[in-house]
Protein backbone atom coordinates (compact mmCIF):
# COMPACT_ATOMS: atom_id res chain seq x y z
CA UNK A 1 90.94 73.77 113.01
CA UNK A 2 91.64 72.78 109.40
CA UNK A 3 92.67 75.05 106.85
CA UNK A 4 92.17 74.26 102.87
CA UNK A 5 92.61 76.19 99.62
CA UNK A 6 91.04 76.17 96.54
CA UNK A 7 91.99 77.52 92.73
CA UNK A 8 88.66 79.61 91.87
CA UNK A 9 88.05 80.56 88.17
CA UNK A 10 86.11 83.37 86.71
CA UNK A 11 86.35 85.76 89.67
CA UNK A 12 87.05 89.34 88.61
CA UNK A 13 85.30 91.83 91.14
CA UNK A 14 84.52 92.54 95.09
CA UNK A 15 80.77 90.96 93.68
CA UNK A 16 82.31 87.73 92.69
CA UNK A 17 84.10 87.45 96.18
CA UNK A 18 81.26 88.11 98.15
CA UNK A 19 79.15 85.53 96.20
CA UNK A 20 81.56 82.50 96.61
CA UNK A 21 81.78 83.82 100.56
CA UNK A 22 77.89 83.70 100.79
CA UNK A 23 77.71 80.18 99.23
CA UNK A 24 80.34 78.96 101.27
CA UNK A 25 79.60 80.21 104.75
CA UNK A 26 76.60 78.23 104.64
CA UNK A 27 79.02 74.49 104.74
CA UNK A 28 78.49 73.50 108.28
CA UNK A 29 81.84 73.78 110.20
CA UNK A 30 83.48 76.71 108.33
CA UNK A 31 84.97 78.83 110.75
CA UNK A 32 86.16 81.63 108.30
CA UNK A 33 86.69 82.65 104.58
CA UNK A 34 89.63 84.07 102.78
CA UNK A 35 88.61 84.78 98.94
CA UNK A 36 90.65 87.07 96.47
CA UNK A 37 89.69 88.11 92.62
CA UNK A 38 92.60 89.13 91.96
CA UNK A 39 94.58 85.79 93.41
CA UNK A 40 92.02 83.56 92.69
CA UNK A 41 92.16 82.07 96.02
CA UNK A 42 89.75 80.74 98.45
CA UNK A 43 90.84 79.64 101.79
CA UNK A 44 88.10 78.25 104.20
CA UNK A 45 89.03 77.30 108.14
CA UNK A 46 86.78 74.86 109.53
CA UNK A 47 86.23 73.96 112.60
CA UNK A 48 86.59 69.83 111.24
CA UNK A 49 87.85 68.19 108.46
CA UNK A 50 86.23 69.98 105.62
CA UNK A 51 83.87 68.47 102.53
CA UNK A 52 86.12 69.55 99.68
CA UNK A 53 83.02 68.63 97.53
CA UNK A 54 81.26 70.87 99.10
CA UNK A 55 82.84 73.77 99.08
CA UNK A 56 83.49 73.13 94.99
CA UNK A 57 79.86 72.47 94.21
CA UNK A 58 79.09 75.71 96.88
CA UNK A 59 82.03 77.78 94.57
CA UNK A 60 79.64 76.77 91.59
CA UNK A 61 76.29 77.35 92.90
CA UNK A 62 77.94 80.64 93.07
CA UNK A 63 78.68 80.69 89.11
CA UNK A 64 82.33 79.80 89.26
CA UNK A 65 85.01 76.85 89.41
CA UNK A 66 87.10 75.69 91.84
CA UNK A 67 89.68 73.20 92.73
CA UNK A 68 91.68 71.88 95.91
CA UNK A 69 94.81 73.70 95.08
């Protein structure tokens, strides 16, 4: 299992959260999804070593910015 966490920007409601989750469950290998508004934070666990790429250009599909924090 690998654990990595991300900066998100923009993120201000439950909606926003359960976007970013929806975009992101669908990166092959994530295991599960931590993502917090109010914190800004995303954690994903993956089952591999995890496409950090992905999971930013998933976090914008969604409508909002993220880095590897």
């Amino acid at each position: 299992m690998t654990t990595t966490e991300f900066q998100v920007t923009g993120m201000t409601c439950g909606h926003c959260e359960m976007s970013v989750r929806e975009e992101v469950e669908r990166i092959a290998g994530v295991e599960s999804i931590d993502v917090s508004a109010q914190s800004g934070r995303l954690v994903v666990t993956s089952s591999s070593a995890l496409d950090q790429d992905a999971v930013i250009a998933a976090v914008d599909e969604a409508g909002y910015s993220a880095v590897a924090a």
